[in-house]
Every structure is written in structure tokens, then in C-alpha cells.
C-alpha atoms as a PDB file:
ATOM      1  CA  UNK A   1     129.788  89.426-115.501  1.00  0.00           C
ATOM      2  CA  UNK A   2     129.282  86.238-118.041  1.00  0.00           C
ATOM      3  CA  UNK A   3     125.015  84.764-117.947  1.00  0.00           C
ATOM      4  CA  UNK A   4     124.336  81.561-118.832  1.00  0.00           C
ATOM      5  CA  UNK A   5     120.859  80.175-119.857  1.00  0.00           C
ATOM      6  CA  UNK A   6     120.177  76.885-118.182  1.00  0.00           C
ATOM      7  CA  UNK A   7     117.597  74.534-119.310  1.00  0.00           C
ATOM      8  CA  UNK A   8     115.868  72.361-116.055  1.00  0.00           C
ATOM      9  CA  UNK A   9     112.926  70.886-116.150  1.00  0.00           C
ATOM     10  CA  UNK A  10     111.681  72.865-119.345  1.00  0.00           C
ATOM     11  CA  UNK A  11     111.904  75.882-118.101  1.00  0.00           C
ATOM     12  CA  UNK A  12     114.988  78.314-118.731  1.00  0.00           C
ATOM     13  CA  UNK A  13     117.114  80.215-116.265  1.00  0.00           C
ATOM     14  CA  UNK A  14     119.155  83.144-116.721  1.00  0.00           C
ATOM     15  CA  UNK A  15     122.007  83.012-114.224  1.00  0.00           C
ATOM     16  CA  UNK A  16     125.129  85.466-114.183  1.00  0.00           C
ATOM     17  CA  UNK A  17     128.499  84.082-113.288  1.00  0.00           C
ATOM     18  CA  UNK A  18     131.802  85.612-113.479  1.00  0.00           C
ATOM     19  CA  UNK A  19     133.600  85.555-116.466  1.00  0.00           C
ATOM     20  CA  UNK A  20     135.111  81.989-117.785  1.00  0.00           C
ATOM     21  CA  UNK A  21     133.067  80.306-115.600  1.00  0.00           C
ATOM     22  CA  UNK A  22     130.509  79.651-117.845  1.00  0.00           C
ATOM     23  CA  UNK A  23     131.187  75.949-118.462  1.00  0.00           C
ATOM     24  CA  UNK A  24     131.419  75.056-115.415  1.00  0.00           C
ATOM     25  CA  UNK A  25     127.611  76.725-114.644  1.00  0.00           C
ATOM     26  CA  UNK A  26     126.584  74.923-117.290  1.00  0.00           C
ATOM     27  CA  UNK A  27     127.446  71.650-116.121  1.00  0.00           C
ATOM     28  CA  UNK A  28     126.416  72.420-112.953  1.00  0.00           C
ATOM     29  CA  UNK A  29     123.051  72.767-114.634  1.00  0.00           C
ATOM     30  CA  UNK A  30     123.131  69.719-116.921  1.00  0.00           C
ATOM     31  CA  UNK A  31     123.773  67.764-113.738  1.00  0.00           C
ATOM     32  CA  UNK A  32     120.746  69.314-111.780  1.00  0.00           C
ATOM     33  CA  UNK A  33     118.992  68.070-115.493  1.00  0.00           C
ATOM     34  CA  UNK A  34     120.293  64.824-114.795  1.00  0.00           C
ATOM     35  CA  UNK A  35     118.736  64.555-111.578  1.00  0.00           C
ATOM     36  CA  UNK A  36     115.719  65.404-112.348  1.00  0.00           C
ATOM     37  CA  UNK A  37     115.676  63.413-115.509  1.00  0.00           C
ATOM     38  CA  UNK A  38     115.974  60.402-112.885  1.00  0.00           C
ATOM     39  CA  UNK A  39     113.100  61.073-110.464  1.00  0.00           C
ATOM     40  CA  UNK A  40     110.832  61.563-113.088  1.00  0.00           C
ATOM     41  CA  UNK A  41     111.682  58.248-114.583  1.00  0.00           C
ATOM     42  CA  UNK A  42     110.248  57.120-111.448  1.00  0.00           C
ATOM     43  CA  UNK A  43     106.712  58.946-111.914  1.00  0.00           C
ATOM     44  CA  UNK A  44     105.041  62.144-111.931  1.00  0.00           C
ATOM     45  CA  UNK A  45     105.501  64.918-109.166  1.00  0.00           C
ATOM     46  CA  UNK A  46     105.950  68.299-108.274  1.00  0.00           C
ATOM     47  CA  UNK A  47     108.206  71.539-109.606  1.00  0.00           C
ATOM     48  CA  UNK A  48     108.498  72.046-105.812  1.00  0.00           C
ATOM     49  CA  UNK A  49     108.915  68.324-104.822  1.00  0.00           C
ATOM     50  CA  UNK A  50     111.183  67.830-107.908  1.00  0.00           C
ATOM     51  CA  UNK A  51     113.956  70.237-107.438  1.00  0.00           C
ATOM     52  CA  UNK A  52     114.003  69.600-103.635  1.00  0.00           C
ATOM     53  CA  UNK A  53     114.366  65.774-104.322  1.00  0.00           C
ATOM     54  CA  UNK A  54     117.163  66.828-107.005  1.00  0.00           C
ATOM     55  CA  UNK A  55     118.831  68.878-103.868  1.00  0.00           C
ATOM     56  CA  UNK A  56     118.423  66.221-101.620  1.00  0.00           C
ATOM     57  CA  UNK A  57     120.133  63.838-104.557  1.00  0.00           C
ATOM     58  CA  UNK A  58     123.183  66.508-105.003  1.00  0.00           C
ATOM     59  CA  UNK A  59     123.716  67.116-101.143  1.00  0.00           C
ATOM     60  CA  UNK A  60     123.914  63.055-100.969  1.00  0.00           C
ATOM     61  CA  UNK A  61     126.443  62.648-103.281  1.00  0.00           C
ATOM     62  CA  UNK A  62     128.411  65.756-102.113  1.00  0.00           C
ATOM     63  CA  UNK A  63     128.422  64.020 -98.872  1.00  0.00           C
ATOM     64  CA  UNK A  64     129.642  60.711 -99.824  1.00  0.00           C
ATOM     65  CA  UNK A  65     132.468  62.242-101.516  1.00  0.00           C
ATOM     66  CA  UNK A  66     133.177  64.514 -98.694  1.00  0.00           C
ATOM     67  CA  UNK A  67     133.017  61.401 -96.661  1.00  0.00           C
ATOM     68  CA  UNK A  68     135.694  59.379 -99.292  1.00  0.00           C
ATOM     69  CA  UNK A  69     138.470  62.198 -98.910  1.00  0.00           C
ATOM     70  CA  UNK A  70     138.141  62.008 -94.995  1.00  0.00           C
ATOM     71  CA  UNK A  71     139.012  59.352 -95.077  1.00  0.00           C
ATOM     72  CA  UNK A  72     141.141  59.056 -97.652  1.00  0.00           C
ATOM     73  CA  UNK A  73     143.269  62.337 -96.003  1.00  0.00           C
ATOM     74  CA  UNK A  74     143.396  60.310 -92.559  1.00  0.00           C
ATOM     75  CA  UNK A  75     144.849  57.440 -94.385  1.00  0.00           C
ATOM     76  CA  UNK A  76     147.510  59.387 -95.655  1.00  0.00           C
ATOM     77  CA  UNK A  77     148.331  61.287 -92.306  1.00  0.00           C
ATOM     78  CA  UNK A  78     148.525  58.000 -90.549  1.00  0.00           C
ATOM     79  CA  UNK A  79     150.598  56.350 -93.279  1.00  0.00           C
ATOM     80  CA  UNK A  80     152.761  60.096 -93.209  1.00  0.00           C
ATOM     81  CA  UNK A  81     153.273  59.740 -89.375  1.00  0.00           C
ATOM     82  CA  UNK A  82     154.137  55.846 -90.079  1.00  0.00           C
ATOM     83  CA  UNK A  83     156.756  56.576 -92.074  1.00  0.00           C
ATOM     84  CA  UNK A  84     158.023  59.001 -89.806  1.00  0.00           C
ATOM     85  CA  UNK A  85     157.956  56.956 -87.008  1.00  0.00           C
ATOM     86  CA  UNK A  86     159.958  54.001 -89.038  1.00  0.00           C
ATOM     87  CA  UNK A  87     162.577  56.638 -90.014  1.00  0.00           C
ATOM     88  CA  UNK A  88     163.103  57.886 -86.361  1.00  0.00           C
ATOM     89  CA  UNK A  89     164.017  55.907 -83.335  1.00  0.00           C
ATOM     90  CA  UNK A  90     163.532  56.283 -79.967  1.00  0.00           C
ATOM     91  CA  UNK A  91     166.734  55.778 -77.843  1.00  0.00           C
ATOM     92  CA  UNK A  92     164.772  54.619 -74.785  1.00  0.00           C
ATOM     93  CA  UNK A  93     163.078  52.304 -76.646  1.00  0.00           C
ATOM     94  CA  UNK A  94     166.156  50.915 -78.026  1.00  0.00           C
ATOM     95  CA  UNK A  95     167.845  50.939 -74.714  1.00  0.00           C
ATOM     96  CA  UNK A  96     165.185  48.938 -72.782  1.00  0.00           C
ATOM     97  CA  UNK A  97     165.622  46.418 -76.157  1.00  0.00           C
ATOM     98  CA  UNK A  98     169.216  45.884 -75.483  1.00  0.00           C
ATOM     99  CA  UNK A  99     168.373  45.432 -71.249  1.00  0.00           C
ATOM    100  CA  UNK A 100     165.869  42.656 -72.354  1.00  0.00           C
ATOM    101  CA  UNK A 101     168.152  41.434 -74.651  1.00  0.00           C
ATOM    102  CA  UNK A 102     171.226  40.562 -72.503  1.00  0.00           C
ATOM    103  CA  UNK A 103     168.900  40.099 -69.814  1.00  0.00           C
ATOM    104  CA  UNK A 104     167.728  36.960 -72.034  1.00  0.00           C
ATOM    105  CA  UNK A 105     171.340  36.006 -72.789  1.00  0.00           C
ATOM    106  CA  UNK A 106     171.842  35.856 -68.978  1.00  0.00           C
ATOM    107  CA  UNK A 107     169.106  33.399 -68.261  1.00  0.00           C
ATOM    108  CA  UNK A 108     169.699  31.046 -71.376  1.00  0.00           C
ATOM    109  CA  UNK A 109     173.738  31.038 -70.057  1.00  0.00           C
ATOM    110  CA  UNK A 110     171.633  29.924 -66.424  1.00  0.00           C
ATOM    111  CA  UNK A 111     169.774  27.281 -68.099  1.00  0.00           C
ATOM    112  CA  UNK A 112     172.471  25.961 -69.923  1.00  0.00           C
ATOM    113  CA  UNK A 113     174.924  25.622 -67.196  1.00  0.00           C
ATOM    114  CA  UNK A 114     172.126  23.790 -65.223  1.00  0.00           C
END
């Protein structure tokens, strides 16, 4: 097992991680830094306060992207069962077309013979 020493907030943190994953625990780290970095741009507060606003910062932009591929994986099922339905017809459906069709040819031959 790899350890990685992250630096937040001044103070350092030994975390293990498995092996070849240390990059990405660093940059997990550098973006908890970044957070942090932001509130206290915005005045002095709390270790307590600071890391839980930093969480709350995280979880918000974990959920918006959450949110984006929603929505952007319902898009693509709809536009997957669109393209379905284009490829495939339904013989009923065309059946009833064809009835309304001559049915119209029947009743413009009416009005023209009137």
C-alpha cells in the first residue's frame, strides 16, 4: 500500500492508497486545497467550519455533474429509441395511412363530380 502526504490547510496528512493511485490522491487533495483556498478568501473561520464548507463545496459540484450526465444519458436513450422507431414501421400504422388515404381520394372524386 502507496501513502501520500497531503498538504490542506497547513497542516499535513498521511493517507495510504493502493499502489499507482497516488496521483490521483493527490489531486484529490490539491482540489480540497482549492476549496479551501476560496472560502478563506472570503474571511476568517473555523478548521471545523472550513473543511465542512469545503465538503459542502465538493458534494455541490459532484451533484451538478451527476445531474449533467442524467440528463445527458436520457438524451441519448430518447434519441437511441428515436432512431429506432424511424428505422422500424408499424404495419397498422401504415395500414390505417393508406384507409385515410383512399378514403380522401374518394371524397375529392365526390366533390369533383359535384
Amino acid at each position: 500500500m502507496a501513502q501520500v502526504t497531503l498538504q490542506i490547510n497547513g497542516y499535513s496528512y498521511l493517507v495510504g492508497c493502493e499502489d499507482g493511485q497516488e496521483g490521483h490522491l493527490k489531486a484529490m487533495g490539491d482540489a480540497v486545497q482549492t476549496r479551501i483556498d476560496s472560502i478563506k478568501a472570503l474571511g476568517q473561520t473555523g478548521e471545523a467550519r472550513l473543511l465542512m464548507l469545503a465538503s459542502l463545496l465538493l458534494a455541490d459540484e459532484l451533484h451538478d455533474k451527476e445531474a449533467a450526465l442524467r440528463t445527458s444519458r436520457q438524451a441519448e436513450r430518447i434519441a437511441a429509441a428515436s432512431a429506432q422507431g424511424a428505422d422500424r414501421t408499424d404495419p397498422a400504422f401504415d395500414a390505417a395511412v393508406r384507409r385515410l388515404a383512399l378514403k380522401a381520394e374518394e371524397i375529392a372524386e365526390a366533390l369533383e363530380r359535384t
